[in-house]
N, C-alpha and C. Protein backbone atom coordinates (compact mmCIF):
# COMPACT_ATOMS: atom_id res chain seq x y z
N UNK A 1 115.42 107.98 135.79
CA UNK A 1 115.76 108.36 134.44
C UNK A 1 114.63 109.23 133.89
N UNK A 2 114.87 110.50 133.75
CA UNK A 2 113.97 111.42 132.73
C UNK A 2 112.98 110.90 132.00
N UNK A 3 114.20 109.82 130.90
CA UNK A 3 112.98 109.32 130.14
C UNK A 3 112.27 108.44 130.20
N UNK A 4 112.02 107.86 131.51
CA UNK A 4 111.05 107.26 131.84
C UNK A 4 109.41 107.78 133.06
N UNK A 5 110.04 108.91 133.03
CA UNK A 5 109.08 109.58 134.19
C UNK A 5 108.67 111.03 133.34
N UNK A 6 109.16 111.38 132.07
CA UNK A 6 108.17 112.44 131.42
C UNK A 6 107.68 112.16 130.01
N UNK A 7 107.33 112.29 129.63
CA UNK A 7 106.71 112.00 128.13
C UNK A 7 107.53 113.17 127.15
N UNK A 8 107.32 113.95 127.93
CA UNK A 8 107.80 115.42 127.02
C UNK A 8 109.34 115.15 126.92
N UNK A 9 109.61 114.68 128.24
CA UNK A 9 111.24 114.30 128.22
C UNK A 9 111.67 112.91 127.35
N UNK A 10 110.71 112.28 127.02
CA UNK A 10 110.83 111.24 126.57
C UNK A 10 111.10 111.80 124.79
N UNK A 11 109.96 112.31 124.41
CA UNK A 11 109.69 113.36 122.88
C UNK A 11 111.08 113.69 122.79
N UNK A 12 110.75 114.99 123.50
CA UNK A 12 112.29 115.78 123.34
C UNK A 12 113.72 114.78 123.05
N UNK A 13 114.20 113.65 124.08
CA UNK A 13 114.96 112.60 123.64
C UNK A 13 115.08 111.90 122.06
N UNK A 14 113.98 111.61 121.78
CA UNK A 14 113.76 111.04 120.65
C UNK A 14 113.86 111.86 119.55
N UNK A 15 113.40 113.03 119.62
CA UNK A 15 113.50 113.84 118.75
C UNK A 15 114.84 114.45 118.39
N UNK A 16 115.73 114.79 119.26
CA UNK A 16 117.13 114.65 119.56
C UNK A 16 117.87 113.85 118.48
N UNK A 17 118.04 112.40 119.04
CA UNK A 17 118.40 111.44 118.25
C UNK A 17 118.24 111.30 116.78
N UNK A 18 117.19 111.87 116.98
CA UNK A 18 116.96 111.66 114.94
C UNK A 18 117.40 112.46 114.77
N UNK A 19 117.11 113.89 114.97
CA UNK A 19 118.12 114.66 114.13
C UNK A 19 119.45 115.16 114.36
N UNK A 20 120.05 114.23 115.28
CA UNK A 20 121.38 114.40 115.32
C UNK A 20 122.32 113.02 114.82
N UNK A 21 121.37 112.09 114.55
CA UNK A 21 121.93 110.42 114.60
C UNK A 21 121.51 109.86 113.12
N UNK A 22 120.63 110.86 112.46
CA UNK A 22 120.25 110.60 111.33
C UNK A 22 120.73 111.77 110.01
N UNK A 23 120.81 111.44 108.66
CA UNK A 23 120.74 112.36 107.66
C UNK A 23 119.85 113.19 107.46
N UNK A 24 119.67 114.35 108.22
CA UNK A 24 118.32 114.85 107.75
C UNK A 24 118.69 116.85 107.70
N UNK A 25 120.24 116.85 107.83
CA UNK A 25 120.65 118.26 107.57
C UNK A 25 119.60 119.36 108.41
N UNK A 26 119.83 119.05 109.72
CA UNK A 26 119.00 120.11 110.14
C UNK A 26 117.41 119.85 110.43
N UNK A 27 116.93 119.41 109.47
CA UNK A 27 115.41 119.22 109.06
C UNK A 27 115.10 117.95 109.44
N UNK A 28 114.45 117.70 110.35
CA UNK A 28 114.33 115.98 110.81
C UNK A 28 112.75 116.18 110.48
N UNK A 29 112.00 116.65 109.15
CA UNK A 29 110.93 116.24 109.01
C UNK A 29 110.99 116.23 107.46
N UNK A 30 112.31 116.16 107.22
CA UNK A 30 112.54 115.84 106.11
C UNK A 30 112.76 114.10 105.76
N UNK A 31 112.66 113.51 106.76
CA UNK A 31 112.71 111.76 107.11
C UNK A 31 111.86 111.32 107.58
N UNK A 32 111.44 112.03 109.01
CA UNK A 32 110.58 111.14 109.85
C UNK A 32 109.40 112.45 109.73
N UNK A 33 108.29 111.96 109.53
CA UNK A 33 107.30 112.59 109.91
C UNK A 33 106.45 112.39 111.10
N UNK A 34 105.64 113.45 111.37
CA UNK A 34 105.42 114.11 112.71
C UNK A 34 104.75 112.13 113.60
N UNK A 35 103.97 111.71 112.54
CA UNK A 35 103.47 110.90 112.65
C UNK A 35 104.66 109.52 113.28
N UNK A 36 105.37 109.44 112.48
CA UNK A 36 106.12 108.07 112.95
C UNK A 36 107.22 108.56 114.33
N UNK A 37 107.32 109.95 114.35
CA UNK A 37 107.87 110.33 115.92
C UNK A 37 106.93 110.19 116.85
N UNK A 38 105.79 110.59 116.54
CA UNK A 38 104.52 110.41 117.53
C UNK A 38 104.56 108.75 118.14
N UNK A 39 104.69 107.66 117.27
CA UNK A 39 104.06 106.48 116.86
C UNK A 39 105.03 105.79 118.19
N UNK A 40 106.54 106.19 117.54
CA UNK A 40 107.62 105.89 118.23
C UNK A 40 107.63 106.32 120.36
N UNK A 41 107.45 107.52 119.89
CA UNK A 41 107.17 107.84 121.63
C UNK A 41 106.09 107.37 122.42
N UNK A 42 105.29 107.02 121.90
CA UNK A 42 104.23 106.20 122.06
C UNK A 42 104.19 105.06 122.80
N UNK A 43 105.19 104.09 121.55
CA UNK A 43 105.57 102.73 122.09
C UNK A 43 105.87 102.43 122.94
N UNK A 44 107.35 103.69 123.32
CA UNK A 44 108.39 103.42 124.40
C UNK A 44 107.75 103.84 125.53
N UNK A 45 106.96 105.01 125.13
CA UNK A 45 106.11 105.26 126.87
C UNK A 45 105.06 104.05 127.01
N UNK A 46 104.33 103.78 126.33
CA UNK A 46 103.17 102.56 126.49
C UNK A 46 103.59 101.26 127.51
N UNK A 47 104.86 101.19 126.69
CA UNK A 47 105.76 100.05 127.09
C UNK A 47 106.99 100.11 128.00
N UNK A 48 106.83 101.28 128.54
CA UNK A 48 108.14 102.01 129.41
C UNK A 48 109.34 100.72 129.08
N UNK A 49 109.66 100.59 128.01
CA UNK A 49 110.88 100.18 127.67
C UNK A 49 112.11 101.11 127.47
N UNK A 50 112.03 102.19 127.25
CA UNK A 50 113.07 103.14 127.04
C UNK A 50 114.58 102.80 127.80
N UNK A 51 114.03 102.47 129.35
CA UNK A 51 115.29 102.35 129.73
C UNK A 51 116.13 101.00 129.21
N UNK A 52 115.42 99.93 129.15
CA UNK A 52 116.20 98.72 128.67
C UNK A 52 116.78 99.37 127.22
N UNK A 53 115.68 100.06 126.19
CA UNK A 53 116.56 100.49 125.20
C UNK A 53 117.99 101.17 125.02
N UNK A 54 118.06 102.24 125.80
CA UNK A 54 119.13 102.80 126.15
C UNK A 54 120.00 101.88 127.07
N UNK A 55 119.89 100.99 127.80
CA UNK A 55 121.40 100.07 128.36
C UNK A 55 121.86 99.83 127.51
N UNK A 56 121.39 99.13 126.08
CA UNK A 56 122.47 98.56 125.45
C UNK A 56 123.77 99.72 125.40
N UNK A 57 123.25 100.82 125.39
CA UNK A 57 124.28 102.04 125.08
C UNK A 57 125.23 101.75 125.53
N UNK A 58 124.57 101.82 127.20
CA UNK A 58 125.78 101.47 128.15
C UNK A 58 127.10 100.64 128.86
N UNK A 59 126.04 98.96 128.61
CA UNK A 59 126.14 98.14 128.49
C UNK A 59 127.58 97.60 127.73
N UNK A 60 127.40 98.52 126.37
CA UNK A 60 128.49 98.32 125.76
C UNK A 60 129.55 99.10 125.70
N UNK A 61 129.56 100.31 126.48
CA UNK A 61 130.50 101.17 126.96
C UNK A 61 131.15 99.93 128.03
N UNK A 62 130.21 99.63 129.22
CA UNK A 62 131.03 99.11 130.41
C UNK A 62 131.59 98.03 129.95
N UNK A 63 131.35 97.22 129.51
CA UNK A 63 131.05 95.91 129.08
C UNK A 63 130.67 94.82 127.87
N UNK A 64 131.91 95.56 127.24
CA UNK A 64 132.36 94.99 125.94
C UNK A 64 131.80 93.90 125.38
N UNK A 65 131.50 93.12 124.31
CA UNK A 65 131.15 91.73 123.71
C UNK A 65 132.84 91.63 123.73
N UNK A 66 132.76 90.06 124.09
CA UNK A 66 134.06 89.31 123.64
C UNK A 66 133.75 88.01 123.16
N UNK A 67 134.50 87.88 122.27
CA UNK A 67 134.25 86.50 121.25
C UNK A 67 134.63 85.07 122.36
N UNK A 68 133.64 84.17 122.18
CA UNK A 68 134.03 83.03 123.37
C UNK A 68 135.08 81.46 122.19
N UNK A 69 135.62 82.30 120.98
CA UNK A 69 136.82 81.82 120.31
C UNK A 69 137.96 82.40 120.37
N UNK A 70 138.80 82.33 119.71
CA UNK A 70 140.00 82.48 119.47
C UNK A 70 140.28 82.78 117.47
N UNK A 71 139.12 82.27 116.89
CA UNK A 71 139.41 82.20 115.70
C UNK A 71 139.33 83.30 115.12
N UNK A 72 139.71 83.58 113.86
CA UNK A 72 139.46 84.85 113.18
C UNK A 72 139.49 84.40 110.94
N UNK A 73 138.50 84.95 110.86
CA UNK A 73 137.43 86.24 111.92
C UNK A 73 137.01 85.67 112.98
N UNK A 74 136.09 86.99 113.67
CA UNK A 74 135.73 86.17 114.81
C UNK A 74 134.29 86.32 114.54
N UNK A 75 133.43 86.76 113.48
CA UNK A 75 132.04 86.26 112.81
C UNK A 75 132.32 85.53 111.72
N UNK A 76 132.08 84.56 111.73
CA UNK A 76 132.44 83.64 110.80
C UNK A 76 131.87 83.83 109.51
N UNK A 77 130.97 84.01 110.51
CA UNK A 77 129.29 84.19 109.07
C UNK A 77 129.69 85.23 107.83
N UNK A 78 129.01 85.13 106.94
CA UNK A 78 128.92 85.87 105.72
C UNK A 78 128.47 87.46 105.96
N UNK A 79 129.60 88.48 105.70
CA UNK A 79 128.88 89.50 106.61
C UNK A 79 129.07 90.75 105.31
N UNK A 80 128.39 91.64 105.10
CA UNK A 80 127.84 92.52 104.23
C UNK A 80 127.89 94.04 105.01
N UNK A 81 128.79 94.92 104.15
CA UNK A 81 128.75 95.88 105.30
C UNK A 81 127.96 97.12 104.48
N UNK A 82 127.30 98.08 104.80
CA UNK A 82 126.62 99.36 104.23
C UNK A 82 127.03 100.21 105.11
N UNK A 83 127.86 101.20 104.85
CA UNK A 83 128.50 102.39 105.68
C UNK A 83 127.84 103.77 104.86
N UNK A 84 127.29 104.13 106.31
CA UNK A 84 126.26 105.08 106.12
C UNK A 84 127.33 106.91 106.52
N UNK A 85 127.55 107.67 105.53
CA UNK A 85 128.31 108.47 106.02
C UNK A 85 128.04 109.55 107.83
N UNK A 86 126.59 109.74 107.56
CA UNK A 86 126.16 110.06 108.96
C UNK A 86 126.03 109.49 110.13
N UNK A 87 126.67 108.17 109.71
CA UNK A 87 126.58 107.06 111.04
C UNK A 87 126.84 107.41 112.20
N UNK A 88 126.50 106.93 113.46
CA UNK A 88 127.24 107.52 114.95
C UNK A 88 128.90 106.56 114.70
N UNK A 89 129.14 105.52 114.57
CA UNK A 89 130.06 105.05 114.41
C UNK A 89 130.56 104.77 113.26
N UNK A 90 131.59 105.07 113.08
CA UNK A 90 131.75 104.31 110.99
C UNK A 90 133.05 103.38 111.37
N UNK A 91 133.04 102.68 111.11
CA UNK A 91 133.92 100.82 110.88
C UNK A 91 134.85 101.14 109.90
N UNK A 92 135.89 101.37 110.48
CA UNK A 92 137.30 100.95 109.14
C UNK A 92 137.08 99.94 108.35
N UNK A 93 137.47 99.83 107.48
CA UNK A 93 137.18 98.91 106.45
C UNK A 93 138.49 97.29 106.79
N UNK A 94 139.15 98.10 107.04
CA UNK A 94 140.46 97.22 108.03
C UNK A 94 139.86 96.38 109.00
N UNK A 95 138.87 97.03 109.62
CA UNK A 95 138.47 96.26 111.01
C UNK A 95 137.53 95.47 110.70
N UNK A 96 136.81 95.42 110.19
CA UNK A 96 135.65 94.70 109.64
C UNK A 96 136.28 93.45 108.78
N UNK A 97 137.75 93.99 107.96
CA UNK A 97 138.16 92.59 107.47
C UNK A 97 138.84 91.70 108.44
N UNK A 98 139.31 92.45 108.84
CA UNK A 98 139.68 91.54 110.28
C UNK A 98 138.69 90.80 111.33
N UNK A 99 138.02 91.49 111.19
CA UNK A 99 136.93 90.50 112.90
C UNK A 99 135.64 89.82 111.83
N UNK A 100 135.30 90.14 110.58
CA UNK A 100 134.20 89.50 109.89
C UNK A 100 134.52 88.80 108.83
N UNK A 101 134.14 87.87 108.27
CA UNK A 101 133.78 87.18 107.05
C UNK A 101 133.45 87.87 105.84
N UNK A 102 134.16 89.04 105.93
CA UNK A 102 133.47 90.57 104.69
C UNK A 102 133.67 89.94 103.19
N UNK A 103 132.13 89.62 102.83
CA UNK A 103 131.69 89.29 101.24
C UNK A 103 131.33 90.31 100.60
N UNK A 104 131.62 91.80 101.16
CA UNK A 104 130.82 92.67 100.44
C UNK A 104 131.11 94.20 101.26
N UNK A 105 131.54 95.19 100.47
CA UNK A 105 131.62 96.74 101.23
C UNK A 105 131.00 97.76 100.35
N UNK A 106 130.06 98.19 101.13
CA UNK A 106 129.08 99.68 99.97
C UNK A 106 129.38 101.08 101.07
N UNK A 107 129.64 101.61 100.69
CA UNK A 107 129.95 102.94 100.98
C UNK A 107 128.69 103.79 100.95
N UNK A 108 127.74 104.27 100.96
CA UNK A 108 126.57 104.56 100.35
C UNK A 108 127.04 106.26 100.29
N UNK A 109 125.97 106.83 99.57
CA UNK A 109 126.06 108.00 99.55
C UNK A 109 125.33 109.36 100.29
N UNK A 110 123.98 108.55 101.49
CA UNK A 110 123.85 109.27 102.51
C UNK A 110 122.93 108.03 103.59
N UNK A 111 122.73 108.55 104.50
CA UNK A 111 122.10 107.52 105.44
C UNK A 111 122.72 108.12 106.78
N UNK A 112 122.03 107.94 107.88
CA UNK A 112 122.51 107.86 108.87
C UNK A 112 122.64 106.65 110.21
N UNK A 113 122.25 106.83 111.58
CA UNK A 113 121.97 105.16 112.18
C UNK A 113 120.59 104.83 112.02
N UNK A 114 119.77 105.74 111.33
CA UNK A 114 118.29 104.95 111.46
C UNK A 114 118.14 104.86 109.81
N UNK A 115 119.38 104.09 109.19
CA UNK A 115 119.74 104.18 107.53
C UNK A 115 118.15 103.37 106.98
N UNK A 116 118.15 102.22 107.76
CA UNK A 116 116.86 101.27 107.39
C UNK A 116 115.47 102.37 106.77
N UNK A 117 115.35 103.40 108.14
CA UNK A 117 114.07 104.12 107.93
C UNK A 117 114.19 105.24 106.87
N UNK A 118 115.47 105.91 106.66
CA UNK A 118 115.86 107.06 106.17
C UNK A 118 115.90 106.44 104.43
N UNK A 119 116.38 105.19 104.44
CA UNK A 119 116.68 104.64 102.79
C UNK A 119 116.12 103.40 102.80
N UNK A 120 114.77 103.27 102.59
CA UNK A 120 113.72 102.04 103.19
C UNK A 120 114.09 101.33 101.50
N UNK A 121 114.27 101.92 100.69
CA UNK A 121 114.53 101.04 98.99
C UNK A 121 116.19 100.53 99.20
N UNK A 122 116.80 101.71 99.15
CA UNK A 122 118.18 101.34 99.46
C UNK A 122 118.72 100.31 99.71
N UNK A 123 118.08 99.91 101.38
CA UNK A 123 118.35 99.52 102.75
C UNK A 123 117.90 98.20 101.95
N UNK A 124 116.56 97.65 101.63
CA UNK A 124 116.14 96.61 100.93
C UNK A 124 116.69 96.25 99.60
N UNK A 125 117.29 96.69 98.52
CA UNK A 125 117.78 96.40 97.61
C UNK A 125 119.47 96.04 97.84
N UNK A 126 119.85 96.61 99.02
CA UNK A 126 121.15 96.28 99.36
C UNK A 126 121.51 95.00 99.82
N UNK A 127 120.07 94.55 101.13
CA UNK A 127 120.32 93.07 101.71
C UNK A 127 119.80 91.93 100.50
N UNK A 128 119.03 92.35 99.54
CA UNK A 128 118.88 91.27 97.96
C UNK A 128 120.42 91.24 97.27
N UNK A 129 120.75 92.26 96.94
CA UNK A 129 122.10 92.11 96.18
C UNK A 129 123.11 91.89 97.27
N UNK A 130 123.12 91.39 97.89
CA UNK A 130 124.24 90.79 98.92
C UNK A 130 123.87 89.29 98.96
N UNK A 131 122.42 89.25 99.40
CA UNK A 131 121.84 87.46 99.45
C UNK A 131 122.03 86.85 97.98
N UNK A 132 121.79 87.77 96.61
CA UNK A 132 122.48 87.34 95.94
C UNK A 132 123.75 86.73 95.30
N UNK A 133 124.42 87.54 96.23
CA UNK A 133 126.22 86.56 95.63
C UNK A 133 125.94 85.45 96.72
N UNK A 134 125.32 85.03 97.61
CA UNK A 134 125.54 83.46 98.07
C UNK A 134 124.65 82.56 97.49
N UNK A 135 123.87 82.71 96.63
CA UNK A 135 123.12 81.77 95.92
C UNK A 135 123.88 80.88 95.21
């Protein structure tokens, strides 16, 4: 795997991802600065984890999660959804009532899959006002 045998190939990857997987219109130093891409490629080469990171990709292409119930939902749990319009995947709102316990749907108004890093107030004021209605 590339990105485990070049660094540059590793960069280039990462750098990729953000600005195609994130809100950043083009400009991916309009989110992440030079610094926390550095920080990031770093890790994954330090720690040649990259490849375990990327199976899950796969993993869940080949090899679906299946619920070991029958019940439905089939997360029982209290589940809170934030739909990020730049997402790689976006969740019908249908499907989510169907397979989750949905106490809660925000639509937001930008974000992408790295929404946490891109809307760090957002992202935190969203999981308070959600833990709030179960109090």
């Amino acid at each position: 795997m590339g990105l485990n045998d070049s660094p540059a190939g590793l960069f280039a990857w990462i750098i990729e991802k953000r600005r195609t997987w994130a809100d950043v219109s083009g400009n991916i130093e309009s989110v992440f600065d030079r610094d926390h891409l550095c920080d990031t490629a770093t890790i994954y080469w330090a720690t040649q984890t990259i490849t375990t990171a990327a199976r899950f990709y796969k993993e869940v292409l080949h090899n679906p999660w299946r619920p070991s119930h029958r019940r439905f939902p089939v997360v029982e749990a209290p589940t809170f959804a934030f739909v990020h319009p730049k997402d790689v995947l976006l969740m019908p709102r249908a499907w989510a009532e169907k397979y989750h316990n949905l106490k809660g749907w925000e639509v937001m108004k930008s974000g992408g899959h790295f929404a946490p890093y891109e809307l760090p107030n957002e992202f935190v004021g969203g999981i308070r006002k959600s833990f709030r209605t179960l109090r």
